[in-house]
Protein backbone atom coordinates (compact mmCIF):
# COMPACT_ATOMS: atom_id res chain seq x y z
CA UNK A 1 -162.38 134.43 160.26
CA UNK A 2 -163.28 134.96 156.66
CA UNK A 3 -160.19 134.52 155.29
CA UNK A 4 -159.67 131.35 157.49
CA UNK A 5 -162.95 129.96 156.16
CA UNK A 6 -161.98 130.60 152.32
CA UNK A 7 -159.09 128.57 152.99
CA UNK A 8 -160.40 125.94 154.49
CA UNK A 9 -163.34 125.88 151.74
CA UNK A 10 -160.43 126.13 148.88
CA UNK A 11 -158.36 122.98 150.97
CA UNK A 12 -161.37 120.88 150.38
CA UNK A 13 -162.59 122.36 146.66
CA UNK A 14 -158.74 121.39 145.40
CA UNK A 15 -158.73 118.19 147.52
CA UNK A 16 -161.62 116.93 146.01
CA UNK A 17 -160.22 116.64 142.46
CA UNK A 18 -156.57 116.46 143.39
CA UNK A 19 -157.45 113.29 145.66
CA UNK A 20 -159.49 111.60 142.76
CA UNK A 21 -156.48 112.02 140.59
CA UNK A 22 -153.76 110.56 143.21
CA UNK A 23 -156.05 107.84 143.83
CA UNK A 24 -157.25 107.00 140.56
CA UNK A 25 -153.30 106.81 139.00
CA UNK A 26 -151.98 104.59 142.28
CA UNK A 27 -154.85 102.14 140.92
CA UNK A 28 -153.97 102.42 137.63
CA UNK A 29 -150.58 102.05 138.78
CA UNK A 30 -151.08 98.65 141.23
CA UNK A 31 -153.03 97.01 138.49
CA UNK A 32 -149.82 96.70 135.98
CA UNK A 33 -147.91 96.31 138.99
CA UNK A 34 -149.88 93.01 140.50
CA UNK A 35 -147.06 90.65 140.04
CA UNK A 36 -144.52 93.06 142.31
CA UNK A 37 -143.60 92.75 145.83
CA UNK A 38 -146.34 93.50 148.44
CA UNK A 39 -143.70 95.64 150.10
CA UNK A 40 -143.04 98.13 147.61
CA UNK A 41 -147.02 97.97 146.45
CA UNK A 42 -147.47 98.96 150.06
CA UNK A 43 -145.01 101.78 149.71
CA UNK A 44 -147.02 102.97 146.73
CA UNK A 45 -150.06 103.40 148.54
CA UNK A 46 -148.20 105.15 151.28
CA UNK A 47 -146.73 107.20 148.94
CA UNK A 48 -150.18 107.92 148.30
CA UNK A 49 -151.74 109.04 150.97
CA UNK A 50 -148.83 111.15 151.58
CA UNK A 51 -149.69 112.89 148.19
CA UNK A 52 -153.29 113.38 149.07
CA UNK A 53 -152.56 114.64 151.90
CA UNK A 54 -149.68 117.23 151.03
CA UNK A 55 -150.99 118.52 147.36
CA UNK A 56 -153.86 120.16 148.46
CA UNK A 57 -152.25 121.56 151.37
CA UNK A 58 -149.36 123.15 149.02
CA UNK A 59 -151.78 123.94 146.67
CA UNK A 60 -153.58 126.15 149.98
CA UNK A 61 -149.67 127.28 150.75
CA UNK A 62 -148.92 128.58 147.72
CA UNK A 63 -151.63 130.71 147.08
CA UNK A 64 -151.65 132.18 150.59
CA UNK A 65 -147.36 132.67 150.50
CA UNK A 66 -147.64 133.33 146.84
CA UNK A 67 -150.24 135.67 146.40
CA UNK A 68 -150.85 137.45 149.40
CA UNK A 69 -152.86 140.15 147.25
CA UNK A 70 -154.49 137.65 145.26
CA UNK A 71 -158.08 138.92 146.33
CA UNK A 72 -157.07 142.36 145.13
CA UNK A 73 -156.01 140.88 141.81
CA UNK A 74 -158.68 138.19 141.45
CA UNK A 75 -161.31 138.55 138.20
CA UNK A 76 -164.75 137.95 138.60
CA UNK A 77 -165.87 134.41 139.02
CA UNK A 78 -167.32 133.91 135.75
CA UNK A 79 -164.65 134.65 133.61
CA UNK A 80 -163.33 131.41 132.61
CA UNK A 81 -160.91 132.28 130.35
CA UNK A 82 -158.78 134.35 133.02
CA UNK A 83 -156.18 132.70 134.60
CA UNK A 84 -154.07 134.38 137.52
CA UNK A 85 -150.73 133.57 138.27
CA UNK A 86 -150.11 132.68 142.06
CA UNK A 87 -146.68 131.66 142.50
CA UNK A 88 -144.41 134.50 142.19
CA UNK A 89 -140.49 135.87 143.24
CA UNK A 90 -139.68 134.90 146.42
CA UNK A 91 -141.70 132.65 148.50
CA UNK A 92 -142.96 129.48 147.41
CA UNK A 93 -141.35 130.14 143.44
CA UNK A 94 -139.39 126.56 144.04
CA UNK A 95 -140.97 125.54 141.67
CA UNK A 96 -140.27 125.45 137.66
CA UNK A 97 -143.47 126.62 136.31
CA UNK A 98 -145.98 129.12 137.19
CA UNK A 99 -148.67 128.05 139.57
CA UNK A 100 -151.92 128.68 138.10
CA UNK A 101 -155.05 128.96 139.62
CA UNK A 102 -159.01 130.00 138.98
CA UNK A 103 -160.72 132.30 141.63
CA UNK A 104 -164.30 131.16 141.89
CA UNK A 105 -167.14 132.57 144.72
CA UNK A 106 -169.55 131.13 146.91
CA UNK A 107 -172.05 132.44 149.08
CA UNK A 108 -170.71 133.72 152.49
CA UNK A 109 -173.35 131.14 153.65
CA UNK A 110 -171.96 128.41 151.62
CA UNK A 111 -168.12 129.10 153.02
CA UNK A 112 -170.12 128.76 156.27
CA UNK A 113 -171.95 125.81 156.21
CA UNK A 114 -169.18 123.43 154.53
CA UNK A 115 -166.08 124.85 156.89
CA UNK A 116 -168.61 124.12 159.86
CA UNK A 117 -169.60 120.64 158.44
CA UNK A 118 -166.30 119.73 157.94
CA UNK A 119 -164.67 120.06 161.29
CA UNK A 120 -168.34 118.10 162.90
CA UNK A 121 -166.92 115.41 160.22
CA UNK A 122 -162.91 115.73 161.44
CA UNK A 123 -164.30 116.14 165.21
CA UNK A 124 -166.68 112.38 164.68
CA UNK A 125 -163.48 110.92 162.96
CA UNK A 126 -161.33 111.74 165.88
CA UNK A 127 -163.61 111.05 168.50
CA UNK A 128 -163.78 107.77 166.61
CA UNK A 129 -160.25 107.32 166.36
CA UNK A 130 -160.32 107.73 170.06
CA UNK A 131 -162.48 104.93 170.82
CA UNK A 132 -160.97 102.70 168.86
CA UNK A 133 -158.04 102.89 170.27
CA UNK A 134 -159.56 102.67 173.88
CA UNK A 135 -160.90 99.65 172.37
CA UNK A 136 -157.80 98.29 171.67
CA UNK A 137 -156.09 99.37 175.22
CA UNK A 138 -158.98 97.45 176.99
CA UNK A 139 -158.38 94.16 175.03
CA UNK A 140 -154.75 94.23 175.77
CA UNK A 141 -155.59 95.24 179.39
CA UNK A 142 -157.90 92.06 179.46
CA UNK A 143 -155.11 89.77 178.38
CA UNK A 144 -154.03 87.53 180.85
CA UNK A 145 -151.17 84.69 181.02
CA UNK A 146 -151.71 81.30 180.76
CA UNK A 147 -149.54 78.14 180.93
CA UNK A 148 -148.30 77.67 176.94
CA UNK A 149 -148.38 74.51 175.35
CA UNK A 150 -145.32 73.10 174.31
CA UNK A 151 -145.76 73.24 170.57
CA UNK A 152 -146.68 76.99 170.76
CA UNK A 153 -144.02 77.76 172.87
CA UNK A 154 -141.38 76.28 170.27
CA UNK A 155 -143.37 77.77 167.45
CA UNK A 156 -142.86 81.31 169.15
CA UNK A 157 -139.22 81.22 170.03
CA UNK A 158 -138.50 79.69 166.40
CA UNK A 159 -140.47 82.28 164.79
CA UNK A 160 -138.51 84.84 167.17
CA UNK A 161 -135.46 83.97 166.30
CA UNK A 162 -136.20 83.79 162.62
CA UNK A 163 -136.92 87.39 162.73
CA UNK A 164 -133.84 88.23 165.02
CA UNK A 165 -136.77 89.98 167.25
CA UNK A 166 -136.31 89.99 171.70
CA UNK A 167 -138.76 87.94 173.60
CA UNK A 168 -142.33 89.08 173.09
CA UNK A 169 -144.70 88.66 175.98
CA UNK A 170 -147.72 86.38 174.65
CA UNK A 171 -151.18 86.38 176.55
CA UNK A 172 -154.47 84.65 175.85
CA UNK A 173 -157.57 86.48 174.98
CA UNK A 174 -161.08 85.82 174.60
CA UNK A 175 -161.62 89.10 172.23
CA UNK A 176 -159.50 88.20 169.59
CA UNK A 177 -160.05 85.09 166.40
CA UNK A 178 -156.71 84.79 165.27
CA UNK A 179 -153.02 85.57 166.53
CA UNK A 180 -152.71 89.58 166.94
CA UNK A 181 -150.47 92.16 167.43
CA UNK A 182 -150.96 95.23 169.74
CA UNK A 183 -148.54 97.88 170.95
CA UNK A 184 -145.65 99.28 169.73
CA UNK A 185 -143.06 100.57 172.37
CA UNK A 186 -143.76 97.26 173.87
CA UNK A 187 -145.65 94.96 172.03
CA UNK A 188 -148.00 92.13 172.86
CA UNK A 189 -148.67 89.06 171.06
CA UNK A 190 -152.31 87.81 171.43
CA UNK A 191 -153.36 84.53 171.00
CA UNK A 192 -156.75 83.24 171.07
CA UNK A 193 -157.58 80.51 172.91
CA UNK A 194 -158.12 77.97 170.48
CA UNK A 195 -154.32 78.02 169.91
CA UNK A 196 -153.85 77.02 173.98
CA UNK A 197 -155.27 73.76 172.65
CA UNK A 198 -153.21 70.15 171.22
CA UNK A 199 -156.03 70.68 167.76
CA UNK A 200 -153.42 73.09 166.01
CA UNK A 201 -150.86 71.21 163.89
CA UNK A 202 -147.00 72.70 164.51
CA UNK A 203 -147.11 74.12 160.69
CA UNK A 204 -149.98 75.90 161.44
CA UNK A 205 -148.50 77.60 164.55
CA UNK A 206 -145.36 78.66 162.97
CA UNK A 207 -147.51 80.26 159.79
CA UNK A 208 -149.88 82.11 162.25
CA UNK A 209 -146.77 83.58 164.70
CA UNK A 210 -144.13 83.97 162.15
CA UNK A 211 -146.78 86.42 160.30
CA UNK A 212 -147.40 88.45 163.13
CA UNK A 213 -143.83 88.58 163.83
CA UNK A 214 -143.27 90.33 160.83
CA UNK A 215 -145.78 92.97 161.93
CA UNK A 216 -143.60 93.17 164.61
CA UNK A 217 -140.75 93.72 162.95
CA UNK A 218 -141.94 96.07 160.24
CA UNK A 219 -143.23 97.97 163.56
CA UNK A 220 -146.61 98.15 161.80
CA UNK A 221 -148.64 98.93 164.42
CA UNK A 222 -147.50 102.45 164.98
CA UNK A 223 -146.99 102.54 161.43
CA UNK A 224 -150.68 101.70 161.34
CA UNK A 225 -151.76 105.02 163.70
CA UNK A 226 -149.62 107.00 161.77
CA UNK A 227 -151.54 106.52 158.86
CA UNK A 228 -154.81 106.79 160.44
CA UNK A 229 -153.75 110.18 162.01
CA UNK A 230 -152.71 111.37 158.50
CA UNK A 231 -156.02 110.38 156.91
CA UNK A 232 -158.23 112.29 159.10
CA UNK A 233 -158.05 115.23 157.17
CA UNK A 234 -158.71 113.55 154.39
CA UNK A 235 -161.27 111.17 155.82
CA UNK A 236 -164.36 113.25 153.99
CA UNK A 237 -163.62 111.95 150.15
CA UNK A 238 -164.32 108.68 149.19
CA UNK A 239 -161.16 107.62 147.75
CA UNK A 240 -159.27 107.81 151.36
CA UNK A 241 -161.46 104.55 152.06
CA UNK A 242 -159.90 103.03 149.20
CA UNK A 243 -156.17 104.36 150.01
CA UNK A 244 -156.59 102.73 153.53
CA UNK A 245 -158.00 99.92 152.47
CA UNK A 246 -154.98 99.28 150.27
CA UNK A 247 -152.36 100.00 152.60
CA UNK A 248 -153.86 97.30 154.83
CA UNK A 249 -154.19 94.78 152.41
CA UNK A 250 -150.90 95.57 150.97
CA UNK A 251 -149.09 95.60 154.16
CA UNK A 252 -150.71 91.47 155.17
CA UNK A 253 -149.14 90.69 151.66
CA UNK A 254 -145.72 92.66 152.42
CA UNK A 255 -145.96 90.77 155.86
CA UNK A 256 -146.82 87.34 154.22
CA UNK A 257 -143.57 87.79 151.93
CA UNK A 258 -141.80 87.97 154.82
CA UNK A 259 -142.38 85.01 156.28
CA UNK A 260 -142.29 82.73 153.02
CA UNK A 261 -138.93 83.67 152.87
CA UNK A 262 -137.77 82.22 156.54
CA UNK A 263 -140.11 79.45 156.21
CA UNK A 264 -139.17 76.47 154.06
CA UNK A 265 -142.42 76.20 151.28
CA UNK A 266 -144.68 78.93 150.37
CA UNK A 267 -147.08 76.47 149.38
CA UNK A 268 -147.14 75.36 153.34
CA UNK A 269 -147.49 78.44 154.60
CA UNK A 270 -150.65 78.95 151.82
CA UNK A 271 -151.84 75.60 153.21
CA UNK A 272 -151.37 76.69 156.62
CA UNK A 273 -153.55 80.10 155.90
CA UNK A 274 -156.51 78.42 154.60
CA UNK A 275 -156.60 75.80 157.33
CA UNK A 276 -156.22 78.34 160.12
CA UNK A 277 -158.98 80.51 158.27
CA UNK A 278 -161.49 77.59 158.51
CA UNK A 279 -160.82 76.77 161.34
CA UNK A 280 -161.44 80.32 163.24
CA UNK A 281 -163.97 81.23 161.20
CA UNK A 282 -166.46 78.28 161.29
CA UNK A 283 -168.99 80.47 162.90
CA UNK A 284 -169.18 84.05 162.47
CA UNK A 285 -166.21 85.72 163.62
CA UNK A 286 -167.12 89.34 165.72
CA UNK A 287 -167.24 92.73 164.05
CA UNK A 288 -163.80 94.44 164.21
CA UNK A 289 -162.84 97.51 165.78
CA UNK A 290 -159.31 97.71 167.31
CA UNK A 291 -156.07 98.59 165.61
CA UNK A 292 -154.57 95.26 166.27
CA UNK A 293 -152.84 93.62 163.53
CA UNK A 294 -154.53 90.46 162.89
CA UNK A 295 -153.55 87.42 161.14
CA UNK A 296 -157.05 87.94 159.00
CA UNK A 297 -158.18 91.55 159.38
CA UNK A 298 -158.34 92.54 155.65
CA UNK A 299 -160.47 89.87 154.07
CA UNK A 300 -158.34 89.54 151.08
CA UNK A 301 -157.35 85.83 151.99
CA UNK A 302 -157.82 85.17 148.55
CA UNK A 303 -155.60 88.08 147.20
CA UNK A 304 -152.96 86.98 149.49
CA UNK A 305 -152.99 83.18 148.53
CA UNK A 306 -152.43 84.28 145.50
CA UNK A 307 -149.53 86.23 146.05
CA UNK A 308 -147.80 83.48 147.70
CA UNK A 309 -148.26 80.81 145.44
CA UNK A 310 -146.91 83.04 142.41
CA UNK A 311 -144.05 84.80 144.96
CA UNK A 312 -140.82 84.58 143.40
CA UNK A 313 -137.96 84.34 145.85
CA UNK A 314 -136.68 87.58 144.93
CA UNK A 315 -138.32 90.70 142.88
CA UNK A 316 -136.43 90.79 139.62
CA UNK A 317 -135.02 93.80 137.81
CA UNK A 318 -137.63 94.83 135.73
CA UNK A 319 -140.29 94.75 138.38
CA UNK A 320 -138.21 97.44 140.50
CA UNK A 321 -137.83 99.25 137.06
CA UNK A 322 -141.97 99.58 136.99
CA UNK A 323 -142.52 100.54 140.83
CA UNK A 324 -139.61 103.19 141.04
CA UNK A 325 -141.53 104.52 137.58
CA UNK A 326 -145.01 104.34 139.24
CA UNK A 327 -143.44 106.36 142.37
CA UNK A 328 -141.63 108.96 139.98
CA UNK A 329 -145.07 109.42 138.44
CA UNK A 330 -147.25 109.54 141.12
CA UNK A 331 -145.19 112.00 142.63
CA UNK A 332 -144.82 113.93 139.35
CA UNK A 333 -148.41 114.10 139.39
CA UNK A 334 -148.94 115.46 142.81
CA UNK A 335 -146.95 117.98 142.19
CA UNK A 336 -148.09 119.18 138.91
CA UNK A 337 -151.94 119.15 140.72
CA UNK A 338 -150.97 121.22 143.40
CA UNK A 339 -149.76 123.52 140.61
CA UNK A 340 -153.39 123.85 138.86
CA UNK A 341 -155.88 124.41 141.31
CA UNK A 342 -159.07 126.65 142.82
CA UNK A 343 -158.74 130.30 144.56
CA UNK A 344 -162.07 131.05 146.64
CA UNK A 345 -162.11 134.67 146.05
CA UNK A 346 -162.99 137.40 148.49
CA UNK A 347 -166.69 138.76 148.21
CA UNK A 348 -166.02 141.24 145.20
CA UNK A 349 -168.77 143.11 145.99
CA UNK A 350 -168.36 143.69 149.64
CA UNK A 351 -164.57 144.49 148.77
CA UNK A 352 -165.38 147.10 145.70
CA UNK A 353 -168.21 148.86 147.85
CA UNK A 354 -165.81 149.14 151.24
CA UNK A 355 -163.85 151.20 148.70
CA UNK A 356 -166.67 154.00 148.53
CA UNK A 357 -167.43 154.15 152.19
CA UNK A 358 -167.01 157.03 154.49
CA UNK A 359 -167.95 160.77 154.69
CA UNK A 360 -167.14 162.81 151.15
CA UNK A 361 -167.72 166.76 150.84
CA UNK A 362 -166.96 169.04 148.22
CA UNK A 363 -166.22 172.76 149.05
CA UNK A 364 -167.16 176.11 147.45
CA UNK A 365 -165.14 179.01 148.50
CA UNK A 366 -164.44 177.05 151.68
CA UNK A 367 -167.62 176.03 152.84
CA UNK A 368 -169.14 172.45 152.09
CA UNK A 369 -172.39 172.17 150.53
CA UNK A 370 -172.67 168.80 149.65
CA UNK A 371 -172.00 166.08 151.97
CA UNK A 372 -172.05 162.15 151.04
CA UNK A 373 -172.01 159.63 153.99
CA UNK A 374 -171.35 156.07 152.57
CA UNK A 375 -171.58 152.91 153.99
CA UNK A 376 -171.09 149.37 153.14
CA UNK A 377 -172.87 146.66 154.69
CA UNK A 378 -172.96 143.00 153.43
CA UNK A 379 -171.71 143.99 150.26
CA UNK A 380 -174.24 147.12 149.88
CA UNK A 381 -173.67 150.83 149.90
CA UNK A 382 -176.20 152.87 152.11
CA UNK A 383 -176.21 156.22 153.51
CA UNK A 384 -177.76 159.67 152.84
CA UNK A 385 -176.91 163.02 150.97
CA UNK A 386 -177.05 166.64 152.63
CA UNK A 387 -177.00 169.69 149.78
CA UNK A 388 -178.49 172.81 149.36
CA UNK A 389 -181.92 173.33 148.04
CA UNK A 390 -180.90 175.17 144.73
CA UNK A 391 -177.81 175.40 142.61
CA UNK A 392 -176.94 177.91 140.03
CA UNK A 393 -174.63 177.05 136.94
CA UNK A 394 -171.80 179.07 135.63
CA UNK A 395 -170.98 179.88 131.83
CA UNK A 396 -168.35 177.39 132.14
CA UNK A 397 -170.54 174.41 133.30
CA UNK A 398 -169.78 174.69 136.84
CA UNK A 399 -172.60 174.33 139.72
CA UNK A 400 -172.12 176.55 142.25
CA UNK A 401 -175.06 176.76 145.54
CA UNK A 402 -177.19 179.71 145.65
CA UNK A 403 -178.57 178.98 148.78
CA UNK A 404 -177.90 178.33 152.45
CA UNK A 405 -180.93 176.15 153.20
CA UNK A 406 -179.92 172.26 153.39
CA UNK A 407 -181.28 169.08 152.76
CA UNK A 408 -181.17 165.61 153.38
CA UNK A 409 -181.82 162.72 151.43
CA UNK A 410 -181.78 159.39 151.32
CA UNK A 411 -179.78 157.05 148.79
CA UNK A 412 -181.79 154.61 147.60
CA UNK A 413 -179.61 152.80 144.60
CA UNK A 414 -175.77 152.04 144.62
CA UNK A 415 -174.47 150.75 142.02
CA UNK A 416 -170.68 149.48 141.68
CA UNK A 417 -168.53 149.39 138.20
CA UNK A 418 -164.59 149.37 139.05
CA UNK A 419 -163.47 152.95 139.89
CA UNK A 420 -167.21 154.35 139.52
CA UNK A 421 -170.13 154.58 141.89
CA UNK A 422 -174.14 155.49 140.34
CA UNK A 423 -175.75 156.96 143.19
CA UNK A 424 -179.66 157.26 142.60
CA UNK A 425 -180.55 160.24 146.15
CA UNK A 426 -184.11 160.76 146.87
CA UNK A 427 -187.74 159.44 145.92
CA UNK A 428 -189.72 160.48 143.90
CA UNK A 429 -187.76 163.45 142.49
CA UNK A 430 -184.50 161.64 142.39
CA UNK A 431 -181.15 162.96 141.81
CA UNK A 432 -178.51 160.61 139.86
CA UNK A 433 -174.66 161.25 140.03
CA UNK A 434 -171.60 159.51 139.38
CA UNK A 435 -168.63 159.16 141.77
CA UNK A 436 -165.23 158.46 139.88
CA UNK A 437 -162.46 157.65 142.15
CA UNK A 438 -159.31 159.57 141.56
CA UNK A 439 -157.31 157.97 144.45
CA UNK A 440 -157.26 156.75 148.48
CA UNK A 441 -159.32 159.77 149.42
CA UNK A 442 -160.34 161.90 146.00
CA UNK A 443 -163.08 161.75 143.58
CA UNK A 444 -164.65 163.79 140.73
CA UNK A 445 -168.28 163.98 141.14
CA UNK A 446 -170.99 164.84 137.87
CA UNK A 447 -174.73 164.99 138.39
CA UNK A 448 -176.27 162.89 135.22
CA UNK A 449 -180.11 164.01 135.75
CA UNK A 450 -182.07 161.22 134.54
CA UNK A 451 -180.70 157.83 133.43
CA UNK A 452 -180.52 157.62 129.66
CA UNK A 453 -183.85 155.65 129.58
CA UNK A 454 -186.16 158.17 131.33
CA UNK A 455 -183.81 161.57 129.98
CA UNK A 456 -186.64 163.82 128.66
CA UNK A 457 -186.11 166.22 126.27
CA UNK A 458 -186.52 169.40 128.13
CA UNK A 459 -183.61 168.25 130.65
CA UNK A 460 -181.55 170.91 131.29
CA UNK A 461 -177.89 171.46 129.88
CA UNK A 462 -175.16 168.96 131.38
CA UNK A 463 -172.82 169.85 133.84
CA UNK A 464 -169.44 170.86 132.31
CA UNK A 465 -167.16 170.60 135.51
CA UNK A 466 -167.16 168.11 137.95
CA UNK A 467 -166.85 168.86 141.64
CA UNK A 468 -164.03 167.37 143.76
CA UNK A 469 -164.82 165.51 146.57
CA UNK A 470 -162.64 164.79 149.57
CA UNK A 471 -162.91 161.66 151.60
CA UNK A 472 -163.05 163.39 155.15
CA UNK A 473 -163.80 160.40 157.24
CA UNK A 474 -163.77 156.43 156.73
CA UNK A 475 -167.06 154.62 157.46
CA UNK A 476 -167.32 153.18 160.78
């Protein structure tokens, strides 16, 4: 569960930066690339949400294939000048260069808190996404057929044959302003009931249908969940809002394009637009909340005007040139970001401690008489000490007991430096030793009497040899 939280915590940590990034080049990006066709603008911004979506995730991938004994391997937090390399033979080395990343640590609460909040955020974005499209199911399902008018009629099969499209069932509803598309397997056009009247000139009718044909026929609408589903992960950063909001404006200009090219004047169909807008929205049109594509859904009327009175017939060379650079280099970018990114280390301490715990003894002449029991626990060694009461000392600096009467005491300090362990035992007459590791299960023991800072003078010699201790027993 830890290890699943750390993940999760580094997936958002790298997508936080590496989304910003994406985002903030696609802008840069679309703004030299204004005067291009809506359609490959639109790919663009699908191109990047993909991004934001995948280069955090094989930033995640790539440390967890790449470094599987990263946490073994990772420095302390707060050296910023260490950099560890991730990506190594095998696995995930496809690519060219070394991925690089920098551990950092956080709390065990912290992990907790923000992997928590974030699925409450994905769980309120799908239950969301759920609604909506309920939403949307009950406005089809309240649909009905009505007897067409003769003008809409011919506007709809002209429209339908300009886009070589079958015949597309068309109902009247009373929840939507303006013509709408909904479904995808078998779609629905929906008309508002304004349009059932003699008040809408022919132009008008053909503008309004032949746009929503071209939804149709770019099969936007499942193109449309697609690209919700995608952004759910990704639905906590601000710059998703953007993304979407891009693809959907992008996608009414890709679908106005379209239908300027079938219909004989783009400065019609721009004529067209503005009188339909006034005309549905002389009073205030209802809040949105369905995933049907609308003839005005994006509010960027303006934008699209625009677009289609400065719409060349066909996108000339250079402007391909520019968007197939913009694509090379967004997607140069995501890659090289998924390449420099965050590790959330393991909790050093609780790892370096786990090390020491267990039972140790040390022998002499085959009986122990000294007797460690370590354990860790959050991160913090505990246990107690059982020795003799007196020990003699050898000429050669060895400690030997001179005594069969035993003691226990408690260890009160622990203190953790790589393969060493300071182990303050007792109160008020404390004993301090140091624990070396020599291996899995060994370790060279040396009693150190008083730290430096309270060594008195009358302190008796040093030890000269170092008893072995033997793990006997892990901690349980």
């Amino acid at each position: 569960m830890e290890a699943t939280t750390r993940i999760l915590v580094a997936y958002l940590l790298n997508s936080f930066w590496q989304i910003s990034v994406i985002a903030a080049l696609a802008l840069l990006c679309s703004t030299f690339l204004r005067r291009a066709p809506g359609r490959l603008r639109h790919i663009l911004w699908v191109l990047c949400l993909a991004a934001s979506l995948l280069a955090p995730a094989a930033t995640v991938v790539m440390q967890v294939g790449g470094a599987g004994q990263a946490d073994n391997t990772a420095q302390v937090a707060g050296d910023a000048d260490t950099h560890i390399p991730i990506s190594q033979q095998g696995g995930w080395s496809f690519l060219s260069f070394r991925s690089r990343t920098r551990p950092v640590q956080f709390a065990p609460m912290f992990l907790n808190v923000a992997a928590w909040s974030y699925m409450l955020l994905l769980a309120f974005r799908c239950l969301q996404l759920s609604w909506i499209y309920r939403r949307t199911s009950q406005i089809r399902r309240s649909a009905y057929e009505r007897t067409v008018p003769l003008a809409l009629a011919q506007a709809a099969e002209t429209c339908r044959h300009l886009f070589s499209i079958p015949p597309i069932p068309l109902r009247c509803s009373e929840e939507v302003v303006s013509p709408s598309t909904v479904g995808w397997k078998n779609p629905v056009l929906l008309v508002p009931e304004s349009f059932f009247t003699d008040d809408i000139r022919p132009e008008d009718l053909i503008s309004a249908l032949s746009h929503e044909m071209a939804h149709i026929r770019r099969h936007d609408f499942v193109l449309n969940l697609v690209y919700e589903l995608v952004s759910v992960p990704l639905y906590f950063h601000p710059a998703t809002a953007l993304i979407r909001t891009r693809i959907a404006q992008t996608r009414e200009l890709a679908c106005d394009e379209m239908a300027v090219q079938l219909l004989p004047s783009g400065r019609q169909y721009a004529r067209s637009l503005l009188h339909i807008a006034q005309t549905m929205f002389a009073g205030a049109p209802p809040a949105k909340s369905n995933y049907a594509m609308g003839l005005f859904d994006t509010h960027a009327l303006e934008e699209r005007i625009m677009n289609i009175l400065r719409m060349p017939r066909t996108a000339g060379r250079g402007s391909r040139t520019r968007i197939l650079m913009a694509f090379v280099l967004v997607s140069a970018v995501s890659l090289l970001t998924s390449a420099f990114s965050f590790h959330v280390a393991a909790n050093t301490a609780s790892t370096d401690t786990q090390r020491f715990a267990g039972t140790w003894v040390t022998k002499y002449k085959g009986q122990a008489f000294i007797t460690l029991k370590l354990k860790s626990e959050k991160g913090v060694l505990t246990g107690s000490c059982i020795h003799v009461d007196r020990l003699d000392m050898l000429a050669d600096g060895e400690l030997i007991p001179s005594s069969e009467q035993f003691v226990e005491q408690e260890i009160v300090e622990a203190k953790v430096s790589g393969n060493k362990l300071d182990l303050r035992i007792g109160g008020h007459d404390s004993i301090y030793v140091e624990l070396t590791l020599k291996g899995d299960n060994d370790a060279d023991v040396i009693t150190v009497g008083d730290p430096p800072d309270k060594r008195s003078a009358d302190q008796g010699p040093p030890q000269g040899k170092p008893w072995h201790f033997q793990r006997v027993a892990e901690s349980r």
